[in-house]
N, C-alpha and C. Protein backbone atom coordinates (compact mmCIF):
# COMPACT_ATOMS: atom_id res chain seq x y z
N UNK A 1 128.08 -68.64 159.04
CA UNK A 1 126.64 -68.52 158.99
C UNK A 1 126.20 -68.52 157.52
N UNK A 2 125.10 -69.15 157.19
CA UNK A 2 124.68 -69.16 155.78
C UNK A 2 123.84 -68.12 155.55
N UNK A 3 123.60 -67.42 154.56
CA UNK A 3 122.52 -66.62 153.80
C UNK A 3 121.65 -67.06 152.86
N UNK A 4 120.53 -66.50 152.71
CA UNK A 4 119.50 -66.51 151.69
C UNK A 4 120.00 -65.35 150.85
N UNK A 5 120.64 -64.96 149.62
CA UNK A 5 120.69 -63.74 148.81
C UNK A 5 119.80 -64.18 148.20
N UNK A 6 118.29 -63.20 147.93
CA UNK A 6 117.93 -63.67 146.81
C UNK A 6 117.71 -62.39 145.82
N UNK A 7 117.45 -62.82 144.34
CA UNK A 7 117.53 -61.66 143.38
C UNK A 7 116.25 -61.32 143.16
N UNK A 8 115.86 -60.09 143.29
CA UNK A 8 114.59 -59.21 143.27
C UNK A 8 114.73 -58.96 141.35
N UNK A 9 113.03 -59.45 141.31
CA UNK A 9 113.04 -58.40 139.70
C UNK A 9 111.84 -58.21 139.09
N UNK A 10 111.90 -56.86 138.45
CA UNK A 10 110.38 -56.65 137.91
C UNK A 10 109.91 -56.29 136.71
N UNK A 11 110.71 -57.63 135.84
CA UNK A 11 110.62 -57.89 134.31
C UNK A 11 110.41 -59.11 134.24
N UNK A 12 108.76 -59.39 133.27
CA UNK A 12 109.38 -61.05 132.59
C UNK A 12 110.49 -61.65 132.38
N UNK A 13 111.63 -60.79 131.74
CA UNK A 13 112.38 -61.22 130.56
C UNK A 13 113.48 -61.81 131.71
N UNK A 14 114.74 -63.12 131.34
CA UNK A 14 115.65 -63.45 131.70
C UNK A 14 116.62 -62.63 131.58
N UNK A 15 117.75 -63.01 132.23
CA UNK A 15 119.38 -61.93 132.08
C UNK A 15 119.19 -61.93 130.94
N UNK A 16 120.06 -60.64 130.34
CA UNK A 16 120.75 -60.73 129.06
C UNK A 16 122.14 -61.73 129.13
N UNK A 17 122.52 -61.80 128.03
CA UNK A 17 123.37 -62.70 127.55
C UNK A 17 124.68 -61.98 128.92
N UNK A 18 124.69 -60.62 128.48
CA UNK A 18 125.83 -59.82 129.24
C UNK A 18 125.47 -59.88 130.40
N UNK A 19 124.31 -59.92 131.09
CA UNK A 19 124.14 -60.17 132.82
C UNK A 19 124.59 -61.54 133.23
N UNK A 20 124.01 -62.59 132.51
CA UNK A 20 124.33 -63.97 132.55
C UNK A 20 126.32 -64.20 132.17
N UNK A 21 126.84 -63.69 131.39
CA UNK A 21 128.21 -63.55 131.61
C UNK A 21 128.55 -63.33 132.84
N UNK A 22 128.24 -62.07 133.39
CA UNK A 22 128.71 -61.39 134.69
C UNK A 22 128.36 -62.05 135.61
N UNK A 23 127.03 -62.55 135.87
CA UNK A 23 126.79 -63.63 136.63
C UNK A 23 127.46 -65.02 137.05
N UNK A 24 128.05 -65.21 135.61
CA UNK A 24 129.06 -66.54 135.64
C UNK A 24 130.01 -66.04 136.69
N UNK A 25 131.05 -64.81 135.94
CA UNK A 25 131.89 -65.11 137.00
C UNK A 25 131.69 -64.70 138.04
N UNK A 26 130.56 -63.88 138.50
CA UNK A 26 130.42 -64.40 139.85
C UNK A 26 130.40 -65.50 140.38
N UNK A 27 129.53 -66.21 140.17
CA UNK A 27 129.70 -67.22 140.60
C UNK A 27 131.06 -67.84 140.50
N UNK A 28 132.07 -68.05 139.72
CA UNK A 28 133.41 -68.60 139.46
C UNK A 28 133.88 -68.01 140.91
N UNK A 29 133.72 -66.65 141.00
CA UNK A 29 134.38 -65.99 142.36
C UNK A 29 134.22 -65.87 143.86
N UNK A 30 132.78 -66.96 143.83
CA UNK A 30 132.30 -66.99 144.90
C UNK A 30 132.96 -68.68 145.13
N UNK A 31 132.87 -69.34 144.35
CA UNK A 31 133.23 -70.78 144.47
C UNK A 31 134.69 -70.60 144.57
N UNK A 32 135.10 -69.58 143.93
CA UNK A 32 137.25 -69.32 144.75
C UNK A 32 137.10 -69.31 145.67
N UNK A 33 136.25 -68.39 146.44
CA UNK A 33 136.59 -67.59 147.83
C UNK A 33 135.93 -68.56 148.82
N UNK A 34 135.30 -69.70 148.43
CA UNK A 34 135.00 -70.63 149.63
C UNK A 34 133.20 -69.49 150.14
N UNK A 35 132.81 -68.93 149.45
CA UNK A 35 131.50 -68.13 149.67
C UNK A 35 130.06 -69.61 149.37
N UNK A 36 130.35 -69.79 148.07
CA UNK A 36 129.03 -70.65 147.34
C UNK A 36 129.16 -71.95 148.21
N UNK A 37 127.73 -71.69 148.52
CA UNK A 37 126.67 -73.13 148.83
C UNK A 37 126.16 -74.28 147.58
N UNK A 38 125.38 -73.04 147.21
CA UNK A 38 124.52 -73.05 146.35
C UNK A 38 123.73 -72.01 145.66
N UNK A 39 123.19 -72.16 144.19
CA UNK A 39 122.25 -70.78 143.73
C UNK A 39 121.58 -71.53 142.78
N UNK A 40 120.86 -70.94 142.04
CA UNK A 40 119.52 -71.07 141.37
C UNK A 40 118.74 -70.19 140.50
N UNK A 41 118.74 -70.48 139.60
CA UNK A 41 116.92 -69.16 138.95
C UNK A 41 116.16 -69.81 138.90
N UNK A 42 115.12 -68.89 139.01
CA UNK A 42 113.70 -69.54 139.12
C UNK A 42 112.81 -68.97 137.86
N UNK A 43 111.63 -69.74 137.42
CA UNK A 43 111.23 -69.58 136.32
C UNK A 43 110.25 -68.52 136.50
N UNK A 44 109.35 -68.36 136.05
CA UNK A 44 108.26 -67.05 135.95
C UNK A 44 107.31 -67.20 137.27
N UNK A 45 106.66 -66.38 137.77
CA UNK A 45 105.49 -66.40 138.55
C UNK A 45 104.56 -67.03 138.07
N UNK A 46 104.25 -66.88 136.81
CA UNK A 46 103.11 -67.27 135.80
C UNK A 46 102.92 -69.09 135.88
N UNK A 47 104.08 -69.79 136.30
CA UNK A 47 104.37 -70.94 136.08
C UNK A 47 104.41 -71.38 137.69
N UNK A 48 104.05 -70.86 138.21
CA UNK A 48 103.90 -71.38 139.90
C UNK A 48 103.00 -71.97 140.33
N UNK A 49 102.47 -73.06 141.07
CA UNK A 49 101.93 -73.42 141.90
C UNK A 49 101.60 -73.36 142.99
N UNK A 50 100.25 -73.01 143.87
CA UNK A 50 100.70 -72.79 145.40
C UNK A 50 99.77 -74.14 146.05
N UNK A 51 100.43 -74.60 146.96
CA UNK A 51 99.66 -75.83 147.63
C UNK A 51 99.54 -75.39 149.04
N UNK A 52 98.34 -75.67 148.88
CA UNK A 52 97.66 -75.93 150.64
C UNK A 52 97.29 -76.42 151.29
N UNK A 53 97.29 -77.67 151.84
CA UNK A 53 97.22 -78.18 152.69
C UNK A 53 96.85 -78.08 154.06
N UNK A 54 96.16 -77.01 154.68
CA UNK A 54 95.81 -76.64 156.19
C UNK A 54 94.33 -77.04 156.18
N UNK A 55 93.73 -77.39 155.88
CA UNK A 55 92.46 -77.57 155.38
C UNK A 55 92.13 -79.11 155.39
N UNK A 56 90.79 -78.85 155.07
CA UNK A 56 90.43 -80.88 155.19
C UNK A 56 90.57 -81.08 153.66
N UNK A 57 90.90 -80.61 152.86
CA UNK A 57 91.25 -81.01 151.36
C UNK A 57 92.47 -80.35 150.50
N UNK A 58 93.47 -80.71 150.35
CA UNK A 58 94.53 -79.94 149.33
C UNK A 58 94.13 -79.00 148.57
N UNK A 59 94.52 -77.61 148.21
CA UNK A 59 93.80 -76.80 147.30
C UNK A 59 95.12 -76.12 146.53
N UNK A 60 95.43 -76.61 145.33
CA UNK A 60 96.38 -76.05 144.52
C UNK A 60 96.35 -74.93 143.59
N UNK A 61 96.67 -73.84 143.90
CA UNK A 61 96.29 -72.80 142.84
C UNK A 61 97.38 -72.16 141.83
N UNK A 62 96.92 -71.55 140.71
CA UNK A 62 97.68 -71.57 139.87
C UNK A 62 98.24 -70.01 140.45
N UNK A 63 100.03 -70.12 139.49
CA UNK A 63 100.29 -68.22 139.92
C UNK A 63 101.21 -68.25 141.27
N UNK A 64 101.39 -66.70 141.33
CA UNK A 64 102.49 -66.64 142.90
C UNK A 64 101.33 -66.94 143.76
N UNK A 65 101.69 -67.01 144.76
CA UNK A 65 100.85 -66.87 146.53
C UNK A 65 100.17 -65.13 146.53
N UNK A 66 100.79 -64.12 146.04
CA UNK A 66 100.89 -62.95 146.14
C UNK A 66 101.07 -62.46 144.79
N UNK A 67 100.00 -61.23 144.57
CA UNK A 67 100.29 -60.57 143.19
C UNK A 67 101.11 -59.39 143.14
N UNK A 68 102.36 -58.98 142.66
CA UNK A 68 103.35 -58.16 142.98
C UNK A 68 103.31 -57.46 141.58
N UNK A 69 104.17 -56.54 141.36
CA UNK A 69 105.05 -56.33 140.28
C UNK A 69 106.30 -57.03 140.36
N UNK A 70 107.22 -57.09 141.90
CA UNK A 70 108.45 -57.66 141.87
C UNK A 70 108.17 -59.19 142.28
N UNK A 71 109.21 -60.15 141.77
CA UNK A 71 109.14 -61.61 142.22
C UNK A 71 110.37 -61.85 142.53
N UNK A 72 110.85 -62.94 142.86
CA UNK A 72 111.49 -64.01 142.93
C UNK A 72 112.40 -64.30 142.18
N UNK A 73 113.41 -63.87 141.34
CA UNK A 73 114.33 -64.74 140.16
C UNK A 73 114.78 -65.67 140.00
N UNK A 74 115.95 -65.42 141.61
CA UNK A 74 116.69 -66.18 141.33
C UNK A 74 117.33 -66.31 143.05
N UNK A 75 118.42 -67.09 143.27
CA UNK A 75 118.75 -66.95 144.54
C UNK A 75 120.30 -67.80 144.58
N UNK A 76 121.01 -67.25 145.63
CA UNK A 76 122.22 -67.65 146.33
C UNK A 76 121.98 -68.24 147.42
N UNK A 77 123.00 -69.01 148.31
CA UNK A 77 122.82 -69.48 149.69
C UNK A 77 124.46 -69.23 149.62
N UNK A 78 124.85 -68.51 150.35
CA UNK A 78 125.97 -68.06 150.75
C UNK A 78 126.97 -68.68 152.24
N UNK A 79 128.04 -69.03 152.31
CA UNK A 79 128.50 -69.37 153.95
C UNK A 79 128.97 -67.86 154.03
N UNK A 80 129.06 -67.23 154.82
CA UNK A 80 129.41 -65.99 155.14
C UNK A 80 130.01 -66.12 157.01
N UNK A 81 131.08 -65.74 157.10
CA UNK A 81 131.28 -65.31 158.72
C UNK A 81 130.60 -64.48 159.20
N UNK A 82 130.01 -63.35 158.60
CA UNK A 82 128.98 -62.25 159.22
C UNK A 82 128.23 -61.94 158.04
N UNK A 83 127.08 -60.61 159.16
CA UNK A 83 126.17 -60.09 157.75
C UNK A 83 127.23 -58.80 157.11
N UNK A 84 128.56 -58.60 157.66
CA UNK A 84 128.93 -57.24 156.47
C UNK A 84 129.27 -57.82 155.28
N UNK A 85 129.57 -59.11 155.43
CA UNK A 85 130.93 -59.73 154.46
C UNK A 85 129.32 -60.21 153.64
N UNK A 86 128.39 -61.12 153.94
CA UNK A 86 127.12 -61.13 153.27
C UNK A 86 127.06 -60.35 152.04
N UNK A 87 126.63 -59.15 153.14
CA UNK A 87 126.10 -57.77 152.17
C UNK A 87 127.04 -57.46 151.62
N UNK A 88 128.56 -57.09 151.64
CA UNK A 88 129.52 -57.03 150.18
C UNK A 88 128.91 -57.99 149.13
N UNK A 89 129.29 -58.80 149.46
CA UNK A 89 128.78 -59.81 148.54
C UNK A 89 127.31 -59.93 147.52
N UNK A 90 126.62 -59.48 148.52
CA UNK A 90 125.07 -59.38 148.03
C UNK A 90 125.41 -58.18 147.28
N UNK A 91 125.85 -56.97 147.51
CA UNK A 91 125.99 -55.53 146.79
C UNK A 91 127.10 -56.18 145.43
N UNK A 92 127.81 -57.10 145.76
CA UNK A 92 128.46 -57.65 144.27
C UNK A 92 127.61 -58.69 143.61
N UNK A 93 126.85 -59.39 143.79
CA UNK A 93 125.93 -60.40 143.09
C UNK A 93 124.54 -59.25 142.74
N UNK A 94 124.69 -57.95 143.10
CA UNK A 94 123.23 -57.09 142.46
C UNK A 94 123.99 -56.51 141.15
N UNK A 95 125.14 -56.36 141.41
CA UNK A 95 125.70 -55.29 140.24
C UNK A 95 125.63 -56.70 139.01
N UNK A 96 126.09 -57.64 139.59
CA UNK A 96 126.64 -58.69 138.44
C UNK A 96 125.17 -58.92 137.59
N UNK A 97 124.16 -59.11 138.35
CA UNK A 97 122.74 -59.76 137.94
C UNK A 97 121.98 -58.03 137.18
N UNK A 98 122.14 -57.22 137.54
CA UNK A 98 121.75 -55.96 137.74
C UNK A 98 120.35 -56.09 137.94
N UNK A 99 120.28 -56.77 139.15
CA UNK A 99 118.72 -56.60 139.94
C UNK A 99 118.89 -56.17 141.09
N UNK A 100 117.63 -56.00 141.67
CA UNK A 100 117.83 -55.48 143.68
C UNK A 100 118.24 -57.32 143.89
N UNK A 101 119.11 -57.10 145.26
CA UNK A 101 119.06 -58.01 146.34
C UNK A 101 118.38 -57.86 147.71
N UNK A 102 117.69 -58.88 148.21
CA UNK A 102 117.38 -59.26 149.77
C UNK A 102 118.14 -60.20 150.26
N UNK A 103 118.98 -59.64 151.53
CA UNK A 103 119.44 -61.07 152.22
C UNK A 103 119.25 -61.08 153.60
N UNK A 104 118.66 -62.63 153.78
CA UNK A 104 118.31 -63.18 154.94
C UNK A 104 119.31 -63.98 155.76
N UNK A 105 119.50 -64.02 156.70
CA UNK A 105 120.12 -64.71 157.31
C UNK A 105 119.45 -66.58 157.55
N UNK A 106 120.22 -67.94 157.66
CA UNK A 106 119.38 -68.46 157.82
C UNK A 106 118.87 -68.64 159.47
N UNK A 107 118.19 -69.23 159.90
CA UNK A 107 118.09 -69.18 161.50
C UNK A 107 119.05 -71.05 161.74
């Protein structure tokens, strides 16, 4: 089954140099273990677009969809056999990133 891990955070600023290390080898250790799909960071809220389309005219607005303190960072897509082995995983990709994790299952 695949996962959505994604990384929760509620700072402008990117990893440090030392999160982004730790991050590497995670990732190195997820691509051993046959875990990695795929992952990603994502750039600022500030730099978002939202499009809409339900309407009789497109309406693009600048910014998240939603004004938070926490956003979006970054994200994993995980193959996982279950959600425990997931959530190890997710509880090792929070320590590595040192942000919160959410993980979704996909449907």
């Amino acid at each position: 089954m695949q996962y959505l891990v994604s990384v929760i955070d509620d700072t402008a600023g990117l990893a440090t140099s030392d999160e982004q290390a730790a991050i590497d080898v995670f990732n190195d250790q997820l691509k051993a273990d046959g875990y990695w799909v795929f992952a990603g960071g994502l750039g600022s809220p500030s730099n978002a677009t939202v499009v809409d389309n339900r309407g009789a005219e497109i309406v693009f607005t600048d910014g998240p969809f939603v004004e938070s303190k926490e956003h979006l960072a970054g994200f994993w897509i995980l193959e996982a056999p279950d959600l425990d082995v997931a959530l190890k995983l997710a509880a090792q990709g929070s320590k590595a990133c040192n942000r919160k994790i959410e993980v979704r299952p996909f449907l």
